[in-house]
N, C-alpha and C. Protein backbone atom coordinates (compact mmCIF):
# COMPACT_ATOMS: atom_id res chain seq x y z
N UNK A 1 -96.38 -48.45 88.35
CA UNK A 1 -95.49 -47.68 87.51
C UNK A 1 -94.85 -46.57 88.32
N UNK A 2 -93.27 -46.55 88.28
CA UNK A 2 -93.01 -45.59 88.95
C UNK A 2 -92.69 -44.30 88.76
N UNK A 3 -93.13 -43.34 88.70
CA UNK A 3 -93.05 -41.58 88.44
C UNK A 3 -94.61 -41.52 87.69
N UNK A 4 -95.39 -42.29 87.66
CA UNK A 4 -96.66 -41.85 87.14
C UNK A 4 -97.87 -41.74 87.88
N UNK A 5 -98.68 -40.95 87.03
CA UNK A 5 -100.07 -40.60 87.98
C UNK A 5 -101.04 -41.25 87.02
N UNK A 6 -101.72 -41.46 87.67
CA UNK A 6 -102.98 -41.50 86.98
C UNK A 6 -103.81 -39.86 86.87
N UNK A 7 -104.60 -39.90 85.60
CA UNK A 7 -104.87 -38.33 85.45
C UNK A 7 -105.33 -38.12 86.51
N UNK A 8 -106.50 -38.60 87.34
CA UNK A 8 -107.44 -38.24 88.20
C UNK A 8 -106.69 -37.66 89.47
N UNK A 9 -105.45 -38.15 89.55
CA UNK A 9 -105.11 -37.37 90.70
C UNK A 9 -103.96 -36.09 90.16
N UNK A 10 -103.88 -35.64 88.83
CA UNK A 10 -103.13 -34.50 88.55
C UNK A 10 -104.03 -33.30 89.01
N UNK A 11 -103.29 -32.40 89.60
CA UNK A 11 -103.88 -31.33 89.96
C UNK A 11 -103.86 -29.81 89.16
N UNK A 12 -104.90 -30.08 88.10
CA UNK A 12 -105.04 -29.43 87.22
C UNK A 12 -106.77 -29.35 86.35
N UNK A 13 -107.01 -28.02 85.81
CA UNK A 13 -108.77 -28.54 85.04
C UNK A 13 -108.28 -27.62 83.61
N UNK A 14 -109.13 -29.05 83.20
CA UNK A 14 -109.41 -29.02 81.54
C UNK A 14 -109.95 -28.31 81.16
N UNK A 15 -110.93 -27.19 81.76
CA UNK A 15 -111.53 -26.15 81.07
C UNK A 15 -111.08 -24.70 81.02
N UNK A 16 -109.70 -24.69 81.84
CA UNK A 16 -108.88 -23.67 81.32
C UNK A 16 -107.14 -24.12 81.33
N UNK A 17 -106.86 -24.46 80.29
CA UNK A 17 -105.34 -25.09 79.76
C UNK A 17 -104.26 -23.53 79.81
N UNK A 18 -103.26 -24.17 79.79
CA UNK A 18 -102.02 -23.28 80.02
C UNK A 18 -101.87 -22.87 78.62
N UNK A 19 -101.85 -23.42 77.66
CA UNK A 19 -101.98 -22.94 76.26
C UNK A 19 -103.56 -23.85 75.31
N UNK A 20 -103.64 -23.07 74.40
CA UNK A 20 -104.29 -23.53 73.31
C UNK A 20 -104.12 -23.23 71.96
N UNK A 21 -103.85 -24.08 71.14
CA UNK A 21 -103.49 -24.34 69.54
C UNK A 21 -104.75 -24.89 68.97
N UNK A 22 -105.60 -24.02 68.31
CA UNK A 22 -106.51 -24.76 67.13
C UNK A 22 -106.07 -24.55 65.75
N UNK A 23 -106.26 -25.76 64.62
CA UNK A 23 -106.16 -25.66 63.74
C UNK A 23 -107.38 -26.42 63.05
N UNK A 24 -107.16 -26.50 61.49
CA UNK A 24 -107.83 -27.38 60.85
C UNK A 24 -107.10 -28.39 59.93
N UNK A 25 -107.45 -29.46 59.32
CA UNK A 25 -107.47 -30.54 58.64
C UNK A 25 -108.04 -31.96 58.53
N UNK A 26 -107.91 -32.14 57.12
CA UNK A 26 -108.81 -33.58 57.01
C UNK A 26 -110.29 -33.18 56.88
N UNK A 27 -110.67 -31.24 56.55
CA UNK A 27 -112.43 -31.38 57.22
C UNK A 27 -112.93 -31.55 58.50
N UNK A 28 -111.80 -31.15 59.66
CA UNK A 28 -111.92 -31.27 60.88
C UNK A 28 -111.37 -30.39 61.36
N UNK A 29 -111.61 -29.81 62.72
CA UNK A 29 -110.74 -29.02 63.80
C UNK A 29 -110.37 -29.82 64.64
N UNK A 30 -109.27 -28.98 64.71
CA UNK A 30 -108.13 -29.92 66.25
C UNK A 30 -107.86 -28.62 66.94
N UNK A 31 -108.10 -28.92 68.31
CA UNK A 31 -107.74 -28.41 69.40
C UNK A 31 -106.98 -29.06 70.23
N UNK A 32 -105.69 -28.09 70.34
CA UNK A 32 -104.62 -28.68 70.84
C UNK A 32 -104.54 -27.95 72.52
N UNK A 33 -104.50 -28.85 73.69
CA UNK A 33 -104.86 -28.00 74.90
C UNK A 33 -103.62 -28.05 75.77
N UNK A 34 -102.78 -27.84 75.77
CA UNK A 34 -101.51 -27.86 76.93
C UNK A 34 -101.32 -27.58 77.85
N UNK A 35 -101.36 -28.18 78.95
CA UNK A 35 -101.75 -28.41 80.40
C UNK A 35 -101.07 -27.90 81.20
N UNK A 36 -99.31 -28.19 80.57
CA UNK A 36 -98.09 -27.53 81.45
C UNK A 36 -97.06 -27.33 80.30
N UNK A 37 -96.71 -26.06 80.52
CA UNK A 37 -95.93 -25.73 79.41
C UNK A 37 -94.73 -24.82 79.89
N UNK A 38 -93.57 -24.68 79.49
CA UNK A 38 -92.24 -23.82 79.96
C UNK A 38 -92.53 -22.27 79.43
N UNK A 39 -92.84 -22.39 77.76
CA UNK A 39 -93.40 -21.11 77.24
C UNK A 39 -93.97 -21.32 76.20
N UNK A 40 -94.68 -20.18 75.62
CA UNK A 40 -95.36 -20.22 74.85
C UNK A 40 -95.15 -20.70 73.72
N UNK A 41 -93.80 -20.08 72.88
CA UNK A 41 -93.52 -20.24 72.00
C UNK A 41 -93.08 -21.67 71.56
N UNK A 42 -92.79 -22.81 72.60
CA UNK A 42 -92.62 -23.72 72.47
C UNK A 42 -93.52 -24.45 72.40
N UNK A 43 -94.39 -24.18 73.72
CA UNK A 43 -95.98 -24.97 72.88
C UNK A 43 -96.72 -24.77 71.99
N UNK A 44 -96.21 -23.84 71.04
CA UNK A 44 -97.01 -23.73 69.32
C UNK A 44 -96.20 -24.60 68.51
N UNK A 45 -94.98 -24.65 68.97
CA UNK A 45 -93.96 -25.33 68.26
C UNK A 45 -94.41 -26.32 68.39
N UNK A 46 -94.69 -26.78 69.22
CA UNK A 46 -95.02 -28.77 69.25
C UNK A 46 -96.51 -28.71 68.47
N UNK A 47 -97.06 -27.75 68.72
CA UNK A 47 -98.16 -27.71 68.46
C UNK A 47 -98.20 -27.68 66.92
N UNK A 48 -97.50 -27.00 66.36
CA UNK A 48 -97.30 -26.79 64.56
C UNK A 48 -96.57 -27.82 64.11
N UNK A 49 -95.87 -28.42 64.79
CA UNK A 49 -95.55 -30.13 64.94
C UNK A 49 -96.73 -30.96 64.11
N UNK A 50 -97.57 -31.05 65.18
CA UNK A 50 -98.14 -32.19 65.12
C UNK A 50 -99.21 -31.49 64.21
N UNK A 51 -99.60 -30.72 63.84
CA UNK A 51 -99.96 -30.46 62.85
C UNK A 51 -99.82 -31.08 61.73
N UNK A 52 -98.12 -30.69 61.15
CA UNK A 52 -97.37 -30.92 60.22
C UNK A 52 -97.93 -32.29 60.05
N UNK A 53 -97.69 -33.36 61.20
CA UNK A 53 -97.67 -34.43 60.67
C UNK A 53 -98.90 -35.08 60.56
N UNK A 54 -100.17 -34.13 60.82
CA UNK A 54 -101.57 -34.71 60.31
C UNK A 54 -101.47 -34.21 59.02
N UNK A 55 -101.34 -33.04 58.42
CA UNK A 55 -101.54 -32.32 57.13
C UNK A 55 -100.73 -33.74 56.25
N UNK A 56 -99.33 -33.90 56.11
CA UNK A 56 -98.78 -34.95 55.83
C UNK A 56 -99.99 -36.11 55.64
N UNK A 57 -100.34 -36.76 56.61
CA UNK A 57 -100.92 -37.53 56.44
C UNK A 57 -102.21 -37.30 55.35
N UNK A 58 -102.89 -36.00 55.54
CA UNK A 58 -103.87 -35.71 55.03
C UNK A 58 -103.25 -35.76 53.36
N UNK A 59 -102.07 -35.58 52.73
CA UNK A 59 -101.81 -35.00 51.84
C UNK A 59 -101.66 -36.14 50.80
N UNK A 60 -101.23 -37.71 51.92
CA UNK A 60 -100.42 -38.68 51.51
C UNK A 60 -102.01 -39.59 51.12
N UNK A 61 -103.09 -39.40 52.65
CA UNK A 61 -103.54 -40.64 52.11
C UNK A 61 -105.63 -40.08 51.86
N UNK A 62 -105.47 -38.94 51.12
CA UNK A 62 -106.67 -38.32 51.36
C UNK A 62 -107.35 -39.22 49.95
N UNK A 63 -108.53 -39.27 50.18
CA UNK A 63 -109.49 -39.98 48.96
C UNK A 63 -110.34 -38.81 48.24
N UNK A 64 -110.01 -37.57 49.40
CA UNK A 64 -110.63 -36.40 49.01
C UNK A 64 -110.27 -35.59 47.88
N UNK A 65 -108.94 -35.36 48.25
CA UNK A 65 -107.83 -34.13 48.01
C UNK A 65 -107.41 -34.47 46.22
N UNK A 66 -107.51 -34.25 45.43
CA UNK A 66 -107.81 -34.81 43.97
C UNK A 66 -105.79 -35.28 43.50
N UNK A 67 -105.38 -34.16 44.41
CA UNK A 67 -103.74 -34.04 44.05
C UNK A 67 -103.17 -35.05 45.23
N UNK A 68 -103.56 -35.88 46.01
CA UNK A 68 -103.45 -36.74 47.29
C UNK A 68 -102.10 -37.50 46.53
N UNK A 69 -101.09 -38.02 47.29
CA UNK A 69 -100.47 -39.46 47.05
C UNK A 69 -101.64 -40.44 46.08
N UNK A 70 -102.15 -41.06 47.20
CA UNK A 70 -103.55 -41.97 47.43
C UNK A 70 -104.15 -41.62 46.15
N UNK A 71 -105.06 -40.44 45.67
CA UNK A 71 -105.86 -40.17 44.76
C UNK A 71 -104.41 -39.95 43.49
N UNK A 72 -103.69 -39.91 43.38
CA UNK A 72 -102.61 -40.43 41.94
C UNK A 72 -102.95 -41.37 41.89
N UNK A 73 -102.35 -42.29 43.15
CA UNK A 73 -102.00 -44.18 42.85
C UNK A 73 -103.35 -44.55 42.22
N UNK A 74 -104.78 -44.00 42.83
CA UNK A 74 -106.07 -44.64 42.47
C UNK A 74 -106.21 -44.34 40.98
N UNK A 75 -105.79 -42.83 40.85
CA UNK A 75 -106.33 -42.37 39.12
C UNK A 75 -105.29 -42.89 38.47
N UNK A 76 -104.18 -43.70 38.63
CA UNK A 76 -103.00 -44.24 37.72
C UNK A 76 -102.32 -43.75 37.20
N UNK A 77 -102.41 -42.38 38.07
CA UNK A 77 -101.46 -41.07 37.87
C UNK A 77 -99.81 -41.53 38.29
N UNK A 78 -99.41 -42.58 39.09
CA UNK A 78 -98.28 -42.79 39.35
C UNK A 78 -98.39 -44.09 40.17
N UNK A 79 -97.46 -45.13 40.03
CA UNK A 79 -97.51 -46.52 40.45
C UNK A 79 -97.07 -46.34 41.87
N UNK A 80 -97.74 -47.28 42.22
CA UNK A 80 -97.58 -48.09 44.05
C UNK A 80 -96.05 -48.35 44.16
N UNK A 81 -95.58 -48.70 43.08
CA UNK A 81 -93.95 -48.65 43.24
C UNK A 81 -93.14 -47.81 43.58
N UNK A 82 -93.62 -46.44 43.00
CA UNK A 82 -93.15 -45.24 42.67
C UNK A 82 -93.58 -44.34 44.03
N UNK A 83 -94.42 -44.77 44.72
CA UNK A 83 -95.18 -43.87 46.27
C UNK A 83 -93.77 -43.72 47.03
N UNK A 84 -94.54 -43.18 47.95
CA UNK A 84 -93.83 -43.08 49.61
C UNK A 84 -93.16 -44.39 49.97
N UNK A 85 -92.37 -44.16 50.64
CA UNK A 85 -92.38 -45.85 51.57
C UNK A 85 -93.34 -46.14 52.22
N UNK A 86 -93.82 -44.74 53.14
CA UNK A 86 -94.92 -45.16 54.04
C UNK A 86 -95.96 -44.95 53.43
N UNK A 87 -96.22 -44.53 52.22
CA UNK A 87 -97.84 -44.98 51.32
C UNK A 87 -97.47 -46.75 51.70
N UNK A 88 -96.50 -47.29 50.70
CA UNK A 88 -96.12 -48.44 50.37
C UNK A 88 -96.55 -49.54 51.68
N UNK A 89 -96.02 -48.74 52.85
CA UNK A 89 -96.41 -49.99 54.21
C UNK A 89 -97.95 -49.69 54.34
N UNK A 90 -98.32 -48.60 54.49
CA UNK A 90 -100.10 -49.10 54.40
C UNK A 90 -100.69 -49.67 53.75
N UNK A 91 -100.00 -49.94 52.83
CA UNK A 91 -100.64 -50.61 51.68
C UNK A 91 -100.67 -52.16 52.23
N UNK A 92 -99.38 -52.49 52.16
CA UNK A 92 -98.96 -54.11 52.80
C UNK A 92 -99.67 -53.87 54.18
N UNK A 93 -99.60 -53.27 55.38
CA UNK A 93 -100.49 -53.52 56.14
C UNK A 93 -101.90 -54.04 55.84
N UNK A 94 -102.64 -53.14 55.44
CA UNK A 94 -103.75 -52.55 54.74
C UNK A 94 -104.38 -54.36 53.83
N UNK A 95 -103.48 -54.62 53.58
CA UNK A 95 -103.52 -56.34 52.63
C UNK A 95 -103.38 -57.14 53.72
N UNK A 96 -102.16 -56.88 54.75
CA UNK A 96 -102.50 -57.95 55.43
C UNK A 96 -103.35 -57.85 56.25
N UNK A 97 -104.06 -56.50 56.73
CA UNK A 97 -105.36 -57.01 58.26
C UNK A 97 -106.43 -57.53 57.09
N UNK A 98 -106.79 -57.42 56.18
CA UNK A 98 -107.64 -57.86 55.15
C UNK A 98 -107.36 -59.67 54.73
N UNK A 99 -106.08 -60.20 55.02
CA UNK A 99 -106.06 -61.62 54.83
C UNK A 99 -106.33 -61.78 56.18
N UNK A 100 -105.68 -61.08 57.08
CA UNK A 100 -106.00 -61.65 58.79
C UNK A 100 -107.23 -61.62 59.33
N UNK A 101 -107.79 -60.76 58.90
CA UNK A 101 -109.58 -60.95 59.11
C UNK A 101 -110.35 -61.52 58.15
N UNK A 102 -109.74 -62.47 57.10
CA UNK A 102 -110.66 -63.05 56.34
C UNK A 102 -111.61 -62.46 55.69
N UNK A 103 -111.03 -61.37 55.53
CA UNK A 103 -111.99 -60.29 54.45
C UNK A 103 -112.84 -59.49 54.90
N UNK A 104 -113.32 -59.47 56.46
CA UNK A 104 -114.23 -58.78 57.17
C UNK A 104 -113.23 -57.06 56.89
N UNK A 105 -112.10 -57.51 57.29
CA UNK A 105 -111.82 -55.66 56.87
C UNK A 105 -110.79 -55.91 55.17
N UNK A 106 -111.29 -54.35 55.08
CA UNK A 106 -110.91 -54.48 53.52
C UNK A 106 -110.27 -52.88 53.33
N UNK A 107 -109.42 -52.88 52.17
CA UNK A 107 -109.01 -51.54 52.07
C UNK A 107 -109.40 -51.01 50.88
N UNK A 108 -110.51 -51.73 50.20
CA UNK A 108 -110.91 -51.28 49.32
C UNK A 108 -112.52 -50.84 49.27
N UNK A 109 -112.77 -49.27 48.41
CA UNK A 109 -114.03 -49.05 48.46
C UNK A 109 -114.70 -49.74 48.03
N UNK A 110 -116.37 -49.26 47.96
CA UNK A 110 -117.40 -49.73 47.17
C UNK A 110 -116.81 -49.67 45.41
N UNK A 111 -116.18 -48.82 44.96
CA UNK A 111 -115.46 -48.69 43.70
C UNK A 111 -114.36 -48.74 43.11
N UNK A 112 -113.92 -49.48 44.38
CA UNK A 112 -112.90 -50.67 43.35
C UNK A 112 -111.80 -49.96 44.24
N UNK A 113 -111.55 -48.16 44.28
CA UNK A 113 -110.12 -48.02 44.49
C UNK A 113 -109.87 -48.28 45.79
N UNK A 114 -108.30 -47.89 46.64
CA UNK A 114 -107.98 -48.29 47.74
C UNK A 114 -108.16 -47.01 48.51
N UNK A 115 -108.52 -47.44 49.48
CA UNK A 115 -108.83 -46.49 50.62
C UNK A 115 -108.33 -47.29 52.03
N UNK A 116 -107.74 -46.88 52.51
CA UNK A 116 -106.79 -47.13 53.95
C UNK A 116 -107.52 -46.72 55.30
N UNK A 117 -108.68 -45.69 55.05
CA UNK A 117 -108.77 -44.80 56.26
C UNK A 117 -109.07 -45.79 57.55
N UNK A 118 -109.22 -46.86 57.66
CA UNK A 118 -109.63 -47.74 58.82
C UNK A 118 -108.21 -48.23 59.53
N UNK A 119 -106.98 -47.53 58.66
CA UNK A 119 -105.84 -47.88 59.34
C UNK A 119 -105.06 -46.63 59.49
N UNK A 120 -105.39 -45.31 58.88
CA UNK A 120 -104.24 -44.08 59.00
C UNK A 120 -105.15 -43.01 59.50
C-alpha cells in the first residue's frame, strides 16, 4: 500500500496522546485519544462528532432507554413502518443474517421483542 504505515513503525506512544476526549454512553465510557492533531478545538470537534453519532445510535436502538426508537416499536408505541429508515434497514438486515445463519443468529430476545445489538 502506498503512503501507509503500519502502526508499529509510527513514531509516536499511546500513553501520552496529543489530545484526549472522554465521554459517556450506552452505560459506557469512551475515550477518545488523538495522536496528531492541527488544534485543539478541532479535535473536540471530531471528537463531539463521533459522539453525536453513538448517542444517536444509543437513542435509536437502546432496549434500555424506555423513550428509545427500538423500545416504541417493541411497546407498539409506533409501527416499523413509521421508524427511521435506518431503524427500518436493521431490521431487514437483522432478518436477513437470521435466515443466512439458519437461525443460529437471531434478533430477537428471550421475550419475544427485537433487539439488534449483535448488529449496531
Amino acid at each position: 500500500m502506498s503512503g501507509s504505515r503500519r502502526f508499529e513503525e509510527w513514531d509516536i506512544s499511546l500513553s501520552e496522546p496529543a489530545y484526549q476526549y472522554s465521554a459517556g454512553s450506552m452505560g459506557t465510557g469512551f475515550i477518545f485519544k488523538i495522536l496528531d492533531y492541527r488544534n485543539e478545538d478541532s479535535a473536540k470537534h471530531f471528537c463531539e462528532m463521533a459522539m453525536e453519532i453513538i448517542e444517536d445510535a444509543n437513542q435509536r436502538f437502546s432496549t434500555y432507554i424506555a423513550n428509545s426508537e427500538l423500545s416504541k416499536i417493541n411497546s407498539g408505541a409506533i409501527a416499523l413502518d413509521d421508524a427511521s429508515s435506518v431503524q427500518q434497514q436493521i431490521w431487514s438486515q437483522a432478518k436477513q443474517w437470521s435466515e443466512d445463519t439458519n437461525g443460529f443468529f437471531t434478533p430477537e430476545a428471550p421475550d419475544g421483542s427485537f433487539d439488534p445489538s449483535g448488529i449496531v
